[in-house]
Protein backbone atom coordinates (compact mmCIF):
# COMPACT_ATOMS: atom_id res chain seq x y z
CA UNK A 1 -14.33 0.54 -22.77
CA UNK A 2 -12.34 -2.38 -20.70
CA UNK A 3 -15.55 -4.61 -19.07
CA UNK A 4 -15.20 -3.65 -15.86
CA UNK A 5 -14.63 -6.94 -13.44
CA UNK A 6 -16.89 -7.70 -9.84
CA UNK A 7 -14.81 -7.52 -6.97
CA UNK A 8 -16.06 -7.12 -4.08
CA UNK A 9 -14.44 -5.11 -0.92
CA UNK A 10 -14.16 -6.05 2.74
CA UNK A 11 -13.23 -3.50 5.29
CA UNK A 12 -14.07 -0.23 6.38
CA UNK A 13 -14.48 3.20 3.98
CA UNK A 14 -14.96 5.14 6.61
CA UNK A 15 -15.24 5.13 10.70
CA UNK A 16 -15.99 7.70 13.18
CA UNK A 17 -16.81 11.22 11.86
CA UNK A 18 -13.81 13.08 10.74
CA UNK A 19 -12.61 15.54 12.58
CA UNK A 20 -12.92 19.15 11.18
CA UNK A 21 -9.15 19.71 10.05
CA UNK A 22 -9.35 16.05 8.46
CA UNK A 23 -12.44 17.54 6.92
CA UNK A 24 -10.34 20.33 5.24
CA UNK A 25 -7.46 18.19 4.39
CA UNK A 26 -9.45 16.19 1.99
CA UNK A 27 -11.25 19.27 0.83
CA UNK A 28 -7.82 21.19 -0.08
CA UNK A 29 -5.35 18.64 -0.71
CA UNK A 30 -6.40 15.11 -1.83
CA UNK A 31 -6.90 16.29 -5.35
CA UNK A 32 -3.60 17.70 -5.95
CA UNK A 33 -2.18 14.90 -4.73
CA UNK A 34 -3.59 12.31 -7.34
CA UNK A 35 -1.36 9.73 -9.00
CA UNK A 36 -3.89 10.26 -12.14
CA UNK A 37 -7.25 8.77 -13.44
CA UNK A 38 -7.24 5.36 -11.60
CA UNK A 39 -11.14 4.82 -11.01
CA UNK A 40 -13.14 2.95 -13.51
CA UNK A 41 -15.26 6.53 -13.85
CA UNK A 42 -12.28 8.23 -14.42
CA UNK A 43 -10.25 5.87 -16.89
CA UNK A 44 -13.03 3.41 -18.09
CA UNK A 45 -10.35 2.52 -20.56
CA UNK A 46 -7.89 1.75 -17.59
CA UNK A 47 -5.16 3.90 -19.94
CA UNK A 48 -1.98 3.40 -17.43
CA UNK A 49 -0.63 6.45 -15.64
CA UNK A 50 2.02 8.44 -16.83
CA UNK A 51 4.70 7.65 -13.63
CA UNK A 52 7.81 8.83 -15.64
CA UNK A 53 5.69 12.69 -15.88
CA UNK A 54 4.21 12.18 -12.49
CA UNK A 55 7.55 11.78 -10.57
CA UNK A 56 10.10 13.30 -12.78
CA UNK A 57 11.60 9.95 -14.09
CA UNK A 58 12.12 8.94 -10.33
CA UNK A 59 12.23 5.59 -8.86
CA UNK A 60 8.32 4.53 -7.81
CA UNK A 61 7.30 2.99 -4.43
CA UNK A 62 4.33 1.59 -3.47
CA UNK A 63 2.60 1.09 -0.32
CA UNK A 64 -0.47 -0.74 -0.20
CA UNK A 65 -2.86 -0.11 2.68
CA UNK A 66 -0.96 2.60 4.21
CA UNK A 67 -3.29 2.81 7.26
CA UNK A 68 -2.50 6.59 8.47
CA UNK A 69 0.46 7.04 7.00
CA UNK A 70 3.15 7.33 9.18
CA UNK A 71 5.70 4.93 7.27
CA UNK A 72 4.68 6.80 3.72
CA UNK A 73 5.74 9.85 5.35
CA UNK A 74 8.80 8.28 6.93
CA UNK A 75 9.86 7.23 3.29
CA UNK A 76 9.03 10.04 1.86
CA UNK A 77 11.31 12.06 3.71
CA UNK A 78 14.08 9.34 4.14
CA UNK A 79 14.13 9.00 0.39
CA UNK A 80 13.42 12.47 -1.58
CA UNK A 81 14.99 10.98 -4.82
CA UNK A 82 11.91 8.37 -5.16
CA UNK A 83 8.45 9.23 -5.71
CA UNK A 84 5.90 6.93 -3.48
CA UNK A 85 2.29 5.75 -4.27
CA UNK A 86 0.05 5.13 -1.23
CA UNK A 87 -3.35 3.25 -2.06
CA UNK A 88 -5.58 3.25 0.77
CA UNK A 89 -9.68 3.26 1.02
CA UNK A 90 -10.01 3.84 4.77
CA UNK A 91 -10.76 7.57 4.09
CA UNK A 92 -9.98 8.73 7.85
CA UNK A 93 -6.67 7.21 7.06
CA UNK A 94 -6.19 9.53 4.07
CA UNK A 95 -7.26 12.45 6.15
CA UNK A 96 -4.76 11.27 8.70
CA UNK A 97 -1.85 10.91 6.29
CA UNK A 98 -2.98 14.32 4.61
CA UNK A 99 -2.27 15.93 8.03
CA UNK A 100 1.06 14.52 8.43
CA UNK A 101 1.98 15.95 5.04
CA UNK A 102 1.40 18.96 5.81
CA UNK A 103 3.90 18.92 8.59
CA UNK A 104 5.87 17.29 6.80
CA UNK A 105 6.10 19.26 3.82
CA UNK A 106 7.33 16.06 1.56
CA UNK A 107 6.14 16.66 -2.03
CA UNK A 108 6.88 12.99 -3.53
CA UNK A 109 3.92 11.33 -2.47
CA UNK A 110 0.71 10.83 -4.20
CA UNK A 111 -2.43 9.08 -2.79
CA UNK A 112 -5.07 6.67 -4.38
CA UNK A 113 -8.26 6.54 -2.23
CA UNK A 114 -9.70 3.25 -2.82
CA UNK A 115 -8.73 -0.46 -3.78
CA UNK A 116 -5.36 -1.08 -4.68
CA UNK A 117 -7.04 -3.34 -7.52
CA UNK A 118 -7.94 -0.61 -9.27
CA UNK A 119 -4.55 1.02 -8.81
CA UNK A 120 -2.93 -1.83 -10.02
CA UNK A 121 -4.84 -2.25 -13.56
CA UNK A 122 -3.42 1.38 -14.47
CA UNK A 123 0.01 1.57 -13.27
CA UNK A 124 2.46 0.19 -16.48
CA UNK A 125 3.84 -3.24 -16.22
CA UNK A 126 6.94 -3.50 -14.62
CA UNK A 127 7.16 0.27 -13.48
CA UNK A 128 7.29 -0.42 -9.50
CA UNK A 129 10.89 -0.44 -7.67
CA UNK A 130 9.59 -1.36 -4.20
CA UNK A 131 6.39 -2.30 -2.75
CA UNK A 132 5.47 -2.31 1.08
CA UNK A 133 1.93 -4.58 2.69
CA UNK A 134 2.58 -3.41 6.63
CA UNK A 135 0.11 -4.48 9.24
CA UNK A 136 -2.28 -5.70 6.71
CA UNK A 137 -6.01 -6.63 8.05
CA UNK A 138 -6.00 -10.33 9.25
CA UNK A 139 -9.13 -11.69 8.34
CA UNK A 140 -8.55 -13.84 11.56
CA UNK A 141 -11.10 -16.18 10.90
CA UNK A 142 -10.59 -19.30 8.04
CA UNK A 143 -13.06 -18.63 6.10
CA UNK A 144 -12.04 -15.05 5.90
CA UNK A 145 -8.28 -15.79 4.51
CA UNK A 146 -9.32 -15.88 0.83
CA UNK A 147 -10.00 -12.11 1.95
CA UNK A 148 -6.07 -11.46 2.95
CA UNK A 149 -3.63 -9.62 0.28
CA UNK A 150 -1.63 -12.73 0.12
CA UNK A 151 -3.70 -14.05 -2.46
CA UNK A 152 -3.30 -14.80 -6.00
CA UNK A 153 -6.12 -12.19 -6.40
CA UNK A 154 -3.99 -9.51 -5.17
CA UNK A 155 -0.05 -11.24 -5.74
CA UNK A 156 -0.32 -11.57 -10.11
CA UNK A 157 -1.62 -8.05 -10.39
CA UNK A 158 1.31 -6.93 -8.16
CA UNK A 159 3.82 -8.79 -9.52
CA UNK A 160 2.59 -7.01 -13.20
CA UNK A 161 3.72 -3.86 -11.39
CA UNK A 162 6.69 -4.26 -10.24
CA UNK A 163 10.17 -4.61 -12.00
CA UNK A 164 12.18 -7.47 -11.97
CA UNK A 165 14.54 -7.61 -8.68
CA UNK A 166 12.01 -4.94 -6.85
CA UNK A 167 11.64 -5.52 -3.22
CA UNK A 168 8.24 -6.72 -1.84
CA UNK A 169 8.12 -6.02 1.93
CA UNK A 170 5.62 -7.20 4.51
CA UNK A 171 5.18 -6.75 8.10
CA UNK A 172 2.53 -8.34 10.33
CA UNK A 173 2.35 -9.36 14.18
CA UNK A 174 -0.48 -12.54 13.13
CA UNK A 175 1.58 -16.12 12.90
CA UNK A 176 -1.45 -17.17 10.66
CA UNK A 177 -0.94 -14.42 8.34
CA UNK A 178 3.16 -15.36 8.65
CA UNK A 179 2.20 -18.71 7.47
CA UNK A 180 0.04 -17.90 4.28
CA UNK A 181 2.26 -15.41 2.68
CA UNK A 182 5.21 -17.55 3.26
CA UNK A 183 2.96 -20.65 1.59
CA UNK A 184 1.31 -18.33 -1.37
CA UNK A 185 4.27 -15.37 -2.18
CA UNK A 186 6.79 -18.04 -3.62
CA UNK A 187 4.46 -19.22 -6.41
CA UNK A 188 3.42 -15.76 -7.43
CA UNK A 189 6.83 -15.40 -8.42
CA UNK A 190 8.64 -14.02 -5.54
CA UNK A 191 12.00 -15.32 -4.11
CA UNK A 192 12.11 -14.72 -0.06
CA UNK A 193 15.39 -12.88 0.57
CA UNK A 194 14.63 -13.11 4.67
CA UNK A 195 12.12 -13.66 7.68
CA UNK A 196 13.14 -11.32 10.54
CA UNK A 197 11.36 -10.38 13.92
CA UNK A 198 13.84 -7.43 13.43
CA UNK A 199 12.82 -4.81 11.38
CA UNK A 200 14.17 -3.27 8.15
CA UNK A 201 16.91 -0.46 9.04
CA UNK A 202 15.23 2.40 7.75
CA UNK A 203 11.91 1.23 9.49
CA UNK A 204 9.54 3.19 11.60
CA UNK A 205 7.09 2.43 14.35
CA UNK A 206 3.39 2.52 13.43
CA UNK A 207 0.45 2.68 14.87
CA UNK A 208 -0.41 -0.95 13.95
CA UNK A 209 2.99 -2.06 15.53
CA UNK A 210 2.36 -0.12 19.03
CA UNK A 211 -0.95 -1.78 19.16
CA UNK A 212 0.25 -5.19 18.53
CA UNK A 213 3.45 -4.53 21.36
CA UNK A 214 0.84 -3.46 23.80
CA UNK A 215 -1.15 -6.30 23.24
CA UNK A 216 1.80 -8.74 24.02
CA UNK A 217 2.53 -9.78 20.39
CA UNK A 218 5.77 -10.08 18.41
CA UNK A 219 5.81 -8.92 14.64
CA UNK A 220 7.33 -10.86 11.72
CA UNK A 221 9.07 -9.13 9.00
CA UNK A 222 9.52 -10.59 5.55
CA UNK A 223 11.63 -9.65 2.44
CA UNK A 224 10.93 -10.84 -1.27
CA UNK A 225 12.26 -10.48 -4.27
CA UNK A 226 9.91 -10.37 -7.92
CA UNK A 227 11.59 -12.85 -9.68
């Protein structure tokens, strides 16, 4: 057994009670749509997942905090020849995502419900083709930005995963949050390819984004490169 390392988690699991159809979602789909054993219960060993089986030797995307889901599903359908990971531990977010799904009918998406950390230690070295961080949570206060993504913490285990040349994208509407991943990306062995308050071509509005344009801010969107 792998010694299991402390880390400890900051946000929200779950928020106001699910609604009954969100309740039935999880009950009859989350399971199926498992990338593999990715918990420390499940895979004590951390034994990586088998992507090649799990996606039919297809490209693999990742989104990391997909909030309720509407880009993942976007993707999903935009791109049928790529599979997509989502890793996500606000559970009402799952639930939400679930629902869209099932509209949507995509069947290249698989969901991890908890920390990307523990996502990361399984999937293989150098297996991801694109990653996404949209709307990530702020941590507005300073002594709250060692809990941000953009942190070595998060950035070497990510840049494990994902091949050389694979796109890193992130998307937030906080300056502050602009100025740290611009500062801490680079040296995690990133190259930024551009910094846009356009979005990508194939993007689509979320939830996060609507809020932030309501609220009078501008976003920020910014393209790396694993070197």
């Amino acid at each position: 057994m792998t010694d299991r390392p402390h880390r400890n988690f900051y946000g929200r699991r779950k928020g106001k009670q699910l609604k009954p159809s969100h309740e039935t979602y999880l009950a009859e789909d989350l399971a199926a749509l498992s990338p593999g054993p990715v918990s420390w219960e499940e895979n004590p060993d951390r034994t990586p997942l088998d992507l090649a089986a799990l996606f039919g030797g297809r490209p693999v995307w990742l989104e990391i905090g997909f909030g309720g889901g509407e880009h993942m599903v976007h993707q999903a359908e935009l791109h049928p020849e790529v599979g997509i990971i989502g890793a996500e531990p606000y559970i009402n977010g799952v639930a939400m995502l679930l629902g869209k799904l099932r509209r949507a009918g995509a069947e290249n998406v698989r969901i991890h419900p908890g920390d990307a950390r523990d996502l990361f230690d399984v999937l293989p070295a150098e297996s991801i083709a694109k990653a996404f961080l949209l709307y990530p949570d702020p941590w507005p206060k300073a002594r709250h930005h060692r809990r941000r993504f953009v942190t070595p913490e998060h950035l070497g285990p990510l840049h494990r995963c994902l091949a050389p040349g694979a796109e890193f994208r992130v998307a937030t509407d906080i300056e502050d949050y602009v100025r740290q991943t611009l500062e801490e990306v680079p040296p995690a062995g990133f190259e930024l390819l551009s910094d846009s308050p356009e979005p990508w071509a194939d993007w689509i509005r979320t939830r996060y984004e609507a809020k932030a344009v309501r609220e009078g801010r501008s976003s920020r969107y910014l393209t790396f490169r694993r070197l």
